[in-house]
Protein backbone atom coordinates (compact mmCIF):
# COMPACT_ATOMS: atom_id res chain seq x y z
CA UNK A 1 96.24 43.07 0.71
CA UNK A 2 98.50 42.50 -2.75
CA UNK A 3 100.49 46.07 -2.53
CA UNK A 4 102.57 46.96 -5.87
CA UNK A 5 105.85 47.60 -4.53
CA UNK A 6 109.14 48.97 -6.48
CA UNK A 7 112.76 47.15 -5.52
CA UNK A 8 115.33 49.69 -6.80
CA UNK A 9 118.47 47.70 -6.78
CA UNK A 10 121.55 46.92 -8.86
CA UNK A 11 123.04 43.64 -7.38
CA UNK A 12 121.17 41.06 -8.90
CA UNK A 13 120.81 38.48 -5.72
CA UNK A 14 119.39 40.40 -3.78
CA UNK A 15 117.17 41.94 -6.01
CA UNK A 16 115.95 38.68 -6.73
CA UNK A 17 115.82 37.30 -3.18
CA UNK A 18 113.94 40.91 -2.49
CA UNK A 19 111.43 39.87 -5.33
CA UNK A 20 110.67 36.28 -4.79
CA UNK A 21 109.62 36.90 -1.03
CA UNK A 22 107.39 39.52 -1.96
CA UNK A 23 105.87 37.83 -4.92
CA UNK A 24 105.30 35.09 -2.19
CA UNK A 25 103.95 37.62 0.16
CA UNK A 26 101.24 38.17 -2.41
CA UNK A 27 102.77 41.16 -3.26
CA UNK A 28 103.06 42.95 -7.23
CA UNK A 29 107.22 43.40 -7.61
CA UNK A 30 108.76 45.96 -10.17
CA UNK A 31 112.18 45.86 -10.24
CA UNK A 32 114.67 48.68 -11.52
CA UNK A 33 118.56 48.58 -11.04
CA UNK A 34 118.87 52.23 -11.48
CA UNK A 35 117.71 55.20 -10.93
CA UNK A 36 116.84 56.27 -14.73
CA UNK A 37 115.07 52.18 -14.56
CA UNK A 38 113.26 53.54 -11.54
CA UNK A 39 111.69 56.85 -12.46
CA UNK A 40 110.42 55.36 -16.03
CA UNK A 41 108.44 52.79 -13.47
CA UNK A 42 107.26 55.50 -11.74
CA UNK A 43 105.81 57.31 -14.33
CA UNK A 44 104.29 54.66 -15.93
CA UNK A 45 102.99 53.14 -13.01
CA UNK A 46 102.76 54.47 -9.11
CA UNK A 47 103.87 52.22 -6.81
CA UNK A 48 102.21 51.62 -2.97
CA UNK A 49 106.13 51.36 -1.78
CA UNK A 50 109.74 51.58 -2.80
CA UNK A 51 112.28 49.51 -1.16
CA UNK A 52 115.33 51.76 -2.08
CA UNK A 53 119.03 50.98 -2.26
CA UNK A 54 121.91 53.44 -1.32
CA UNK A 55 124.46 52.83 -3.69
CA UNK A 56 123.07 53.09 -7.58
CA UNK A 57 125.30 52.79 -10.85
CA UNK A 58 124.26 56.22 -12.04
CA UNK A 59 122.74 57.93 -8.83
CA UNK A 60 122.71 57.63 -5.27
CA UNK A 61 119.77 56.31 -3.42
CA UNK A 62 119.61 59.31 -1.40
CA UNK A 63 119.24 62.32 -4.85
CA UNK A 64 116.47 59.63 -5.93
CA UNK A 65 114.36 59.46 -2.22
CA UNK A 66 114.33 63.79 -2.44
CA UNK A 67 113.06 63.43 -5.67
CA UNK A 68 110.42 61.71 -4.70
CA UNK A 69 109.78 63.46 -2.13
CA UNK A 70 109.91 66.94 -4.23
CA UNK A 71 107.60 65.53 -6.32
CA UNK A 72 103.54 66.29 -5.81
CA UNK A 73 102.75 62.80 -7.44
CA UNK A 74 105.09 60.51 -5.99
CA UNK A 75 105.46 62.54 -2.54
CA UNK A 76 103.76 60.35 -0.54
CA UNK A 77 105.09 57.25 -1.08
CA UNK A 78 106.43 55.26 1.65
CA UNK A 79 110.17 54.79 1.04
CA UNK A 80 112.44 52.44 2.73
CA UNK A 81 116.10 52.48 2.24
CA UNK A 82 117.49 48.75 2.01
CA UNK A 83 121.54 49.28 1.80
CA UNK A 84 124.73 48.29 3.48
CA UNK A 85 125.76 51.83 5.07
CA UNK A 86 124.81 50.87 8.90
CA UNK A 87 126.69 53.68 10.50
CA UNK A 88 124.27 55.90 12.80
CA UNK A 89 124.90 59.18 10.53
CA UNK A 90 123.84 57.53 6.87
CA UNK A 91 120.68 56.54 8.52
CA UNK A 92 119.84 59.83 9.84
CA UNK A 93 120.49 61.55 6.41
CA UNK A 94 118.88 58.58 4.77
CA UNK A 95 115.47 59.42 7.20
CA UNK A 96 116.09 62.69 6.74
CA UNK A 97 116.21 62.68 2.67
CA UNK A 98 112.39 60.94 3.17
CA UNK A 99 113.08 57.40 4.13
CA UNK A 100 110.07 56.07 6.35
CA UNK A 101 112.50 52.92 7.49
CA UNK A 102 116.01 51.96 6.72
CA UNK A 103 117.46 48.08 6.23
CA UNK A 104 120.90 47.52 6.71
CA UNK A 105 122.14 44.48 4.69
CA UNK A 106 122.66 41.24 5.77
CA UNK A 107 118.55 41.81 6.42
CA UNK A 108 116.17 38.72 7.17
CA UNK A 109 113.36 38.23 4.39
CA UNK A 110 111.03 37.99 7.57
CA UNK A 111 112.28 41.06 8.97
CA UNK A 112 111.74 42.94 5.89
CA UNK A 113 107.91 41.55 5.36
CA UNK A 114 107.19 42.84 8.74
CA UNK A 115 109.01 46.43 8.23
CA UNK A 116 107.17 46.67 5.06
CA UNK A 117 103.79 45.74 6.68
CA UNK A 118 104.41 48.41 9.76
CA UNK A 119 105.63 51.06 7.15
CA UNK A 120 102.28 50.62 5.22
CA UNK A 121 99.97 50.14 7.82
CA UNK A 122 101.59 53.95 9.13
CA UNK A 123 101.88 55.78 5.98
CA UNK A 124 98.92 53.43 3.64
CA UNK A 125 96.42 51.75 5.70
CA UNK A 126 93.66 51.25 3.14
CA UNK A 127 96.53 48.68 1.32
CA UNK A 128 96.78 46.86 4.26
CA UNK A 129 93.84 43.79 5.64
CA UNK A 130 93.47 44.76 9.01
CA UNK A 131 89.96 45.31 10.38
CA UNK A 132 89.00 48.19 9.96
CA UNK A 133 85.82 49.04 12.71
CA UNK A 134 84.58 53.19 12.65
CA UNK A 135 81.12 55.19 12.94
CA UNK A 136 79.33 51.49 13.70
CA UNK A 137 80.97 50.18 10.53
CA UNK A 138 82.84 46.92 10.63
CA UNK A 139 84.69 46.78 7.16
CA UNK A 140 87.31 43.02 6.52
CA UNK A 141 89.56 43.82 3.95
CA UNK A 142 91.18 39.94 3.99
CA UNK A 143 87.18 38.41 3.42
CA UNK A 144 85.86 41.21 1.88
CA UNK A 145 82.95 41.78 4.31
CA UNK A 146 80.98 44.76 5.30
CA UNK A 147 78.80 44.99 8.69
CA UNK A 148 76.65 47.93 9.91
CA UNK A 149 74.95 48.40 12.97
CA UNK A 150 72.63 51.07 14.31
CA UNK A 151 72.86 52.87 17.51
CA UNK A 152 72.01 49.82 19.93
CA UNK A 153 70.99 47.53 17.06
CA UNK A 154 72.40 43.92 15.95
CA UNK A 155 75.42 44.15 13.29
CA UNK A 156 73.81 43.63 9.75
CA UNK A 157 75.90 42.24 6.57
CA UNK A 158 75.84 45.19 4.23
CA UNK A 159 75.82 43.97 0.58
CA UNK A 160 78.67 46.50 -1.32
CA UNK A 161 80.36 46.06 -4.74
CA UNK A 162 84.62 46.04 -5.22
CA UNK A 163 84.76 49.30 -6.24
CA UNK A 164 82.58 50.69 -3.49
CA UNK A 165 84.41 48.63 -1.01
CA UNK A 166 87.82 49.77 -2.00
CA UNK A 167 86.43 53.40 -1.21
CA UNK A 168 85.13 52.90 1.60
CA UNK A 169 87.81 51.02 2.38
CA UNK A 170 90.40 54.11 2.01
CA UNK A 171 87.53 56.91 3.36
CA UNK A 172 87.43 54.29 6.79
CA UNK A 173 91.40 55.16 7.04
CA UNK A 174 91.04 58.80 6.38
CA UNK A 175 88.33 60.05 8.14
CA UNK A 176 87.85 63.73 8.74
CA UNK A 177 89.67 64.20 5.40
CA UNK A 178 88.45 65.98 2.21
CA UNK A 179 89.37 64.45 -1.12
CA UNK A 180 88.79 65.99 -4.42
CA UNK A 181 87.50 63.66 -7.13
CA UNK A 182 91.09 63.56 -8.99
CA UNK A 183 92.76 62.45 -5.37
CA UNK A 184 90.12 59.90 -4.83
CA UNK A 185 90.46 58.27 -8.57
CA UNK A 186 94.37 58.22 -7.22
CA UNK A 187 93.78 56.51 -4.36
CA UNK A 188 91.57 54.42 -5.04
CA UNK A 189 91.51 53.37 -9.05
CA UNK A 190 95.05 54.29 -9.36
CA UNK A 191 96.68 57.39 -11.08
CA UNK A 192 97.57 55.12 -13.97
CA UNK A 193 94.27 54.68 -14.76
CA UNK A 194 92.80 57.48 -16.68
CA UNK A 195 88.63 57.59 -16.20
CA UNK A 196 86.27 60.92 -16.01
CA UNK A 197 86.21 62.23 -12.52
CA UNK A 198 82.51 62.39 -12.35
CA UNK A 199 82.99 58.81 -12.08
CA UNK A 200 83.80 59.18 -8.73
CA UNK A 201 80.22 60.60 -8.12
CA UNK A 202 78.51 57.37 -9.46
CA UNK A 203 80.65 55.25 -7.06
CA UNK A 204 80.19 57.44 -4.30
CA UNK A 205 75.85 57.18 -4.93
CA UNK A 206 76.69 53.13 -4.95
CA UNK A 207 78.31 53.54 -1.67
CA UNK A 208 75.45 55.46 -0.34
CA UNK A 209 73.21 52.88 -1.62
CA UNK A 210 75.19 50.28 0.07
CA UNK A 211 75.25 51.97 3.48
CA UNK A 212 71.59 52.56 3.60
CA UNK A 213 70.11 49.64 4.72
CA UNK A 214 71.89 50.76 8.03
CA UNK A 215 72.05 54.31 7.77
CA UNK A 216 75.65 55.22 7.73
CA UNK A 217 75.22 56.35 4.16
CA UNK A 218 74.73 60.09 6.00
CA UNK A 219 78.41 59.63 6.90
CA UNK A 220 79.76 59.80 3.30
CA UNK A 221 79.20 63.44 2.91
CA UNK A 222 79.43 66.17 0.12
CA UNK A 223 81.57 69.23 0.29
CA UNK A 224 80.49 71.90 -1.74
CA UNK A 225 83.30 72.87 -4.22
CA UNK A 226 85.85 70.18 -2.86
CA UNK A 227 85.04 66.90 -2.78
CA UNK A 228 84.00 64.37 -0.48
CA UNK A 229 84.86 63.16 3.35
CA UNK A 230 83.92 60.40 5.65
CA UNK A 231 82.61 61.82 8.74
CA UNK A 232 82.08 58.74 11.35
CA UNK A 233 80.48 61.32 13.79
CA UNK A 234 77.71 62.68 12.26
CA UNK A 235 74.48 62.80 13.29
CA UNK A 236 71.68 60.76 11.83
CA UNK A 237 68.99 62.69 9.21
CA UNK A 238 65.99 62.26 8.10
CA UNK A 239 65.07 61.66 4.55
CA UNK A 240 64.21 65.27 3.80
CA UNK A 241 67.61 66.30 5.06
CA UNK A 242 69.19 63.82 2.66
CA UNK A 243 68.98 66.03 -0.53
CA UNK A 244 71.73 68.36 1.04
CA UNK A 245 74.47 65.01 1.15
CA UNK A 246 73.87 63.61 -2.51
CA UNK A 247 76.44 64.33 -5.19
């Protein structure tokens, strides 16, 4: 799945060698050589990953990574350091400043596709197309498929819009979780996009709707006063029950 990913580097090869392989990868590329470049990308636009060099013209890498990381908005996004300090001690401060991996340069365009993948499917697996298979759900990010099945039934193509399938595609990675309506339009629309956060409740009746047909739409439930979670073990209700899980 196309991720939008920011390369914050200042030596112009490689920030262009960096950029064509992800374009190619199918990825979104924002480039910034410095740090000031960087946060103005940031703010404008939240990125799924930053590929982060050590040595900046008017910062280092390292001041930039703990701002992120200080941040509430930009605190959770995976980081990896891509610079030319190897020695064991940079990449234990580098890690330890809020780097999820660290590159040291010469790096293989291959090599970096795959650390990027591994860092995203750890830290951001609803950006990623593996199969994702929870509660009797079967959800294919890379054809866009849904199947359901009921306890000891057949599989059954659910029929689900983009916008439904996105969130269900991020509630499948998060189970258990409970997201307010602002963290869901983040996740899932984007926090550059500004829309009304009742939105969120229209969506989530669509995704109900979708689920019906084979009764997981019980598992999408309401939390009073919070938000919503995706519970993949709970029980099947009858329809006078369902009253208590609508938005």
């Amino acid at each position: 799945m196309a991720s939008t990913i920011l390369v914050v580097e200042d030596e112009p090869a490689i920030q262009e060698l960096v950029a064509v392989n992800l374009t190619f990868a199918g990825h979104k590329v924002l480039r910034a050589a410095t740090v000031d470049q960087a946060m103005t990308l940031v703010r404008a636009e939240l990125p799924d990953l930053v590929l982060l060099d050590w040595m900046l013209p008017d910062m280092s890498g390292i001041v930039f990574a703990k701002r992120l990381r200080a941040d509430e908005r930009s605190r959770d996004i995976p980081i990896i350091m891509l610079t030319a300090r190897s020695n064991e001690g940079d990449k234990v401060e580098g890690l330890e400043a809020g780097a999820d991996d660290y590159i040291t340069k010469p790096f293989s365009p291959k090599e970096l596709i795959a650390r990027i993948k591994a860092v995203l499917r750890r830290r951001a697996p609803q950006l990623t197309d593996d199969l994702v298979e929870l509660g009797g759900l079967k959800l294919d990010p890379a054809t866009h498929r849904l199947y359901g099945a009921r306890p000891g039934g057949q599989a059954q193509a659910l029929e689900i819009g983009p916008t439904e399938f996105r969130l269900l595609h991020f509630f499948m990675t998060h189970p258990e979780r409970v997201y307010s309506r602002a963290q869901l339009l983040d996740q899932v629309w984007g926090d550059h996009v500004f829309l009304e956060e009742r939105t969120v409740d229209v969506h989530i009746r669509r995704l109900r709707h979708a689920l019906t047909p084979s009764g997981h739409d019980v598992l999408v439930e309401t939390v009073r006063g919070s938000g919503y979670r995706f519970c993949a073990t709970a029980s099947r209700v009858n329809e006078g029950d369902l009253a208590n899980l609508t938005a």
